[in-house]
Protein backbone atom coordinates (compact mmCIF):
# COMPACT_ATOMS: atom_id res chain seq x y z
CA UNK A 1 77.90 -26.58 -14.50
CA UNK A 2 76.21 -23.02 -13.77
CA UNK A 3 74.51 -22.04 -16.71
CA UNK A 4 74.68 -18.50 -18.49
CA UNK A 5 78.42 -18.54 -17.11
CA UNK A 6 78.93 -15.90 -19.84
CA UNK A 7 75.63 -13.61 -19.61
CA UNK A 8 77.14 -10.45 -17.89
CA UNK A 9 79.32 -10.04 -20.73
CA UNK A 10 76.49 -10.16 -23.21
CA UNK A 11 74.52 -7.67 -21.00
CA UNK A 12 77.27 -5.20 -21.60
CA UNK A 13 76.45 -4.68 -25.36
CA UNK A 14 72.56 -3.52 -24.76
CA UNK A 15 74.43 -1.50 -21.88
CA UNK A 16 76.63 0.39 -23.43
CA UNK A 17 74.51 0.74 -26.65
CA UNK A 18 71.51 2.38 -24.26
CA UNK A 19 74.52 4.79 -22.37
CA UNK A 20 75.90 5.99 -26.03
CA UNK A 21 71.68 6.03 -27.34
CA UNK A 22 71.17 8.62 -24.08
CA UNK A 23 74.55 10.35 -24.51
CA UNK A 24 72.88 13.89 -24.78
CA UNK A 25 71.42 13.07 -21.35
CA UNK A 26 75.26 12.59 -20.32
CA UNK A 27 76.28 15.30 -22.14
CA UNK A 28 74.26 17.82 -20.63
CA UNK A 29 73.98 16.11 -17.00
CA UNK A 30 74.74 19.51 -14.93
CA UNK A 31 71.35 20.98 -16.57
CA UNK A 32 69.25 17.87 -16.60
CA UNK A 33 66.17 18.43 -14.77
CA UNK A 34 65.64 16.11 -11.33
CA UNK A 35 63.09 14.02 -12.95
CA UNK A 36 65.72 13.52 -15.58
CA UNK A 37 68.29 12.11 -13.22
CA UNK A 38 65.91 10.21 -11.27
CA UNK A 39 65.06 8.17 -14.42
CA UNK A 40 68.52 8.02 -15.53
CA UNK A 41 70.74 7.07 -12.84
CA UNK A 42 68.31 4.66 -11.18
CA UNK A 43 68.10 2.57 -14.92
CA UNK A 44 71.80 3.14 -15.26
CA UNK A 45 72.49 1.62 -11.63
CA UNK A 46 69.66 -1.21 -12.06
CA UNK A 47 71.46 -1.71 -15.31
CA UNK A 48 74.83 -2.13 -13.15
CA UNK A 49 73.50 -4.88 -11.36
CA UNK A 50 71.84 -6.53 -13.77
CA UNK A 51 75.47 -6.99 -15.26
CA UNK A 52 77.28 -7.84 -11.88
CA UNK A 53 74.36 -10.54 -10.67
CA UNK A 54 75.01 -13.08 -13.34
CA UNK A 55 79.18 -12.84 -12.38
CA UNK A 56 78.36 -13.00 -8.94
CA UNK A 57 75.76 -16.45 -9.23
CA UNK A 58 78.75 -18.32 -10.99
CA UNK A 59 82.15 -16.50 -8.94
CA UNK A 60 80.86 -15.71 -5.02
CA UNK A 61 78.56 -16.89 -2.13
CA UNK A 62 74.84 -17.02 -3.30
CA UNK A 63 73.99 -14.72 -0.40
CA UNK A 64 75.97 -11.97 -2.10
CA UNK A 65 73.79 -12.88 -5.03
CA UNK A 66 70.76 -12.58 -3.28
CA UNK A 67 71.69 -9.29 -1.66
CA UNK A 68 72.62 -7.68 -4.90
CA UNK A 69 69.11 -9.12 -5.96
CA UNK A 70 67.74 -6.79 -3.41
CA UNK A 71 69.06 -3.62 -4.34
CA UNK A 72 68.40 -4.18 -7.82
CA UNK A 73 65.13 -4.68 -6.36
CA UNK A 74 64.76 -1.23 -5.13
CA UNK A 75 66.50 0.26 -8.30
CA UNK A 76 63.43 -1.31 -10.08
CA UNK A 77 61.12 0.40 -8.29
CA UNK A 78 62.74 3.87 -9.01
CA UNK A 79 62.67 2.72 -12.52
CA UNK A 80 59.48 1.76 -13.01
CA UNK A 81 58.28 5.00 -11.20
CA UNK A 82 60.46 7.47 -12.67
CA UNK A 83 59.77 5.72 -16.51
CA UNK A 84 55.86 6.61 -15.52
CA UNK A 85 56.17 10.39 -14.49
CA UNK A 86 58.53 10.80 -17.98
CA UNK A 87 55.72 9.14 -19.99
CA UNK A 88 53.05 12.30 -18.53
CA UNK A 89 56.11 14.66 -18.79
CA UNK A 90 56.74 14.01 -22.44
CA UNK A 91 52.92 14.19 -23.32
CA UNK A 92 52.50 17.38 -21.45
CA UNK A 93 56.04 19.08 -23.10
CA UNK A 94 56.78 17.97 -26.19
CA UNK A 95 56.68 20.68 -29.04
CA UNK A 96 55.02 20.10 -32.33
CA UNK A 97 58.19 20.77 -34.30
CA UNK A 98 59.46 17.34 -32.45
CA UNK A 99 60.00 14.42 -35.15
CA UNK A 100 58.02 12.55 -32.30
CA UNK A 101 54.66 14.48 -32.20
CA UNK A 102 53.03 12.81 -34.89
CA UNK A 103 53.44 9.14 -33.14
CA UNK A 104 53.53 10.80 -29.20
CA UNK A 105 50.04 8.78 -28.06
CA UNK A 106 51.89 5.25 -29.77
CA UNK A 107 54.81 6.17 -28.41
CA UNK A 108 53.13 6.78 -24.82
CA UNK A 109 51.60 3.45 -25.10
CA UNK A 110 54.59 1.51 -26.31
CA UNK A 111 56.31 3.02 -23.19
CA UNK A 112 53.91 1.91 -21.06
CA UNK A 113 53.01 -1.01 -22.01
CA UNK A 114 57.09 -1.49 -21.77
CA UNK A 115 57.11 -0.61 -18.47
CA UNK A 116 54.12 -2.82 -17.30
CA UNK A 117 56.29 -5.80 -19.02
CA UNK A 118 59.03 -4.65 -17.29
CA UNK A 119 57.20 -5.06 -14.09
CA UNK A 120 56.12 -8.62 -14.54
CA UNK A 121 59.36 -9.83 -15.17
CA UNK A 122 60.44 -8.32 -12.55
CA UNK A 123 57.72 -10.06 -10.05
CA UNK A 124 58.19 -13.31 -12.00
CA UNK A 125 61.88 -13.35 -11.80
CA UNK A 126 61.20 -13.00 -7.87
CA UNK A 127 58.86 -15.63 -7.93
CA UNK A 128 60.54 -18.12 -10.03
CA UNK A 129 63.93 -17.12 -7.90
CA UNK A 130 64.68 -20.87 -7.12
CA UNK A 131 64.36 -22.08 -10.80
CA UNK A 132 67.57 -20.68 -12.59
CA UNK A 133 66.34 -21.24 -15.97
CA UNK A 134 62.99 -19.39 -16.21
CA UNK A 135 64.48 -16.61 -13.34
CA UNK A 136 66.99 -16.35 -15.59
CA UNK A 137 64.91 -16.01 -18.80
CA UNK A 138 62.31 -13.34 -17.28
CA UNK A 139 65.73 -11.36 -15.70
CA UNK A 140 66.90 -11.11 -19.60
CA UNK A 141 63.99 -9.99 -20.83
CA UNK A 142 63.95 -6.85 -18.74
CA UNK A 143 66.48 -5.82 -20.90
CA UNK A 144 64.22 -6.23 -24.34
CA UNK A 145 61.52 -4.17 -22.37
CA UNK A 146 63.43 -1.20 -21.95
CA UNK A 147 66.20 -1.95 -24.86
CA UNK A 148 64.34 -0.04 -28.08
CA UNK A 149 64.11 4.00 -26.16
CA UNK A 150 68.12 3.07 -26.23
CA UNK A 151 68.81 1.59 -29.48
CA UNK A 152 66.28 3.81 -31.72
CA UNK A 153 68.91 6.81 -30.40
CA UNK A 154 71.58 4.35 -31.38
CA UNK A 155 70.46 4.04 -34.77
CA UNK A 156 70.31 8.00 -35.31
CA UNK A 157 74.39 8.23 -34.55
CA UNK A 158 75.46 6.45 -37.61
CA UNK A 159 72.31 7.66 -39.78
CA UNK A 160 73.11 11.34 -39.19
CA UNK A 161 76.74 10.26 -39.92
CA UNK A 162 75.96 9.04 -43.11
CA UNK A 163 73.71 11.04 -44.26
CA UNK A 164 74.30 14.29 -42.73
CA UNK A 165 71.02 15.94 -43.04
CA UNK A 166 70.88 20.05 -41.82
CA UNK A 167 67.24 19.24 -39.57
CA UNK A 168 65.59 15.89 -38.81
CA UNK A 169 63.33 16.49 -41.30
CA UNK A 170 65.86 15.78 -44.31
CA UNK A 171 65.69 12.57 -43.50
CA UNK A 172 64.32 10.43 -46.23
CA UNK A 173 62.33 8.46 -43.10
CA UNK A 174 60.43 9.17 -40.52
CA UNK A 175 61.45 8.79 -36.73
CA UNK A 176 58.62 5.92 -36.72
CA UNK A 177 60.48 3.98 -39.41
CA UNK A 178 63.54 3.53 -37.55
CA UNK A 179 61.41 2.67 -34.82
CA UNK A 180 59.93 0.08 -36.53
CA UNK A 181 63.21 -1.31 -37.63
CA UNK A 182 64.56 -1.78 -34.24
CA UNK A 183 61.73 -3.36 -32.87
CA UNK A 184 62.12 -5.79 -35.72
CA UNK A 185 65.62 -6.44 -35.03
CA UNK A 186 64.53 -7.14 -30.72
CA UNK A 187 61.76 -9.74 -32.53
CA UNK A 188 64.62 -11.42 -34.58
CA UNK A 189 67.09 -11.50 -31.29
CA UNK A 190 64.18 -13.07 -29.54
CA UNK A 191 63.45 -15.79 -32.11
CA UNK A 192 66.88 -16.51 -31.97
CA UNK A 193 66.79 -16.83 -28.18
CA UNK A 194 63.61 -19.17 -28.43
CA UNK A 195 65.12 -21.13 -31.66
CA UNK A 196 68.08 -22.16 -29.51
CA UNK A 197 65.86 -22.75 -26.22
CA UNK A 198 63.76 -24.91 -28.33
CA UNK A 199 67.13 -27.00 -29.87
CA UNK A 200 68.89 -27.33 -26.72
CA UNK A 201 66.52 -27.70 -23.92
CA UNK A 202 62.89 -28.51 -26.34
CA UNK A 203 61.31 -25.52 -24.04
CA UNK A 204 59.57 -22.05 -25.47
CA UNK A 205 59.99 -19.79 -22.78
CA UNK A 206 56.81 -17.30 -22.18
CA UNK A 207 59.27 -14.78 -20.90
CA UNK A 208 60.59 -14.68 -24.42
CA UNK A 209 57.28 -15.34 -25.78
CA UNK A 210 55.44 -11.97 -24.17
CA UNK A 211 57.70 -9.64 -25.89
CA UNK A 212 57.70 -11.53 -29.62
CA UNK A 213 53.84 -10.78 -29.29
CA UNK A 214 54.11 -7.48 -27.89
CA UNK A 215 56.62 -5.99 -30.40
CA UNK A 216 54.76 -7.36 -33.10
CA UNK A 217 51.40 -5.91 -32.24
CA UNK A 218 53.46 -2.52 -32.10
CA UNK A 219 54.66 -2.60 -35.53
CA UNK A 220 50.98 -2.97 -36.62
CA UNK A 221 50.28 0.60 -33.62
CA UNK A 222 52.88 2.13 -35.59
CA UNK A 223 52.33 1.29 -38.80
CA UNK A 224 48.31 1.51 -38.92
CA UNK A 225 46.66 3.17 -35.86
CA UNK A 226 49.31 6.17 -34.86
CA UNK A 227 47.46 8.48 -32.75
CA UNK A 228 43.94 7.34 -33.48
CA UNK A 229 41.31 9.08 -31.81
CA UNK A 230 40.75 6.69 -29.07
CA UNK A 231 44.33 6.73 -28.11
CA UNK A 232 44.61 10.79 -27.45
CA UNK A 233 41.36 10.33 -25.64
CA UNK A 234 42.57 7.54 -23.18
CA UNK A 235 45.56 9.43 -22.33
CA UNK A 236 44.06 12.78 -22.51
């Protein structure tokens, strides 16, 4: 038997999540600006195939597969790309009234750092194409590269629900917080991931591995460092 016969249904819940996360993007698509909706729809149609690919490795001809593979290949490449020019844009635009300012250098290093993971699993997914459990493995964790920009706005929906504050800042938290908090729930969804790796097949994946690490060393850039001094000055 195939495995992950059931994978593009789990990739719809971090899909959906990230589509509802960036629904003011949606909301406001006719007056998005073109880097905008380069960044947008090229992760939204990379996201696409990343759902259909695992369906189409267990249900049709591995050459559709492999074509598919392709074009997500492509889509990648916009992504990766388009996720650079909105890390400059955002450092160049954002206000100082924006519950982001006070983290904006982290939070520019966080997103590239993301998208330099991103990359590499990318190129190692390629590279490890004929092995279908670590191709596999560095395809899923794509998703827990790019998955916290979605789920932080996520986390806001219910929170202003709840607590129904009149400006962001009557919040009794700090945008960094639920940061934090999400990137602790991606590190707990990982160690679950590498628990049941470990059980079933006695392997720790590095795929998985990379982004336990990485997440946890940006807790401590969140938590400790902010925007230090050498942090405006390397992006500056």
């Amino acid at each position: 038997m195939k495995p992950f016969p059931k994978l593009h249904l789990w990739f719809l819940l971090p899909f959906f999540i990230t589509l509802l996360g960036f629904q003011g993007y949606w909301l406001g698509f006719s007056t998005s600006p073109f880097h905008w909706h380069l960044h947008g729809l090229s992760a939204t149609f990379w996201y696409i195939c990343l759902i259909i690919q695992p369906w189409l490795y267990h249900n049709r001809p591995i050459q559709v597969h492999k074509k598919v593979g392709m074009l997500s290949l492509i889509l990648a490449g916009f992504v990766i790309a388009s996720s650079i020019n909105m890390i400059v844009v955002s450092l160049h635009s954002m206000s100082d009234s924006s519950p982001l300012y006070s983290v904006r250098y982290s939070l520019a290093l966080f997103d590239l750092t993301s998208i330099c993971g991103f990359t590499l699993s990318v190129v190692l997914a390629i590279i490890y194409a004929r092995n279908i459990q670590i191709h596999a493995r560095w395809m899923i964790s794509t998703v827990f590269w790019v998955l916290a920009p979605g789920t932080v706005r996520f986390s806001f929906i219910p929170l202003f629900l709840i607590l129904q504050p009149k400006e962001f800042s009557d919040f009794p938290f700090e945008w960094a917080d639920v940061f934090i908090w999400n990137l602790v729930l991606i590190i707990l969804i990982i160690l679950f991931l590498m628990i049941k790796d470990y059980i079933k097949l006695k392997k720790i994946y590095f795929s998985y591995l990379l982004i336990l690490i990485t997440n946890l060393i940006f807790i401590f850039i969140f938590n400790d460092i902010k925007d230090a001094a050498w942090l405006k000055s390397f992006f500056d």
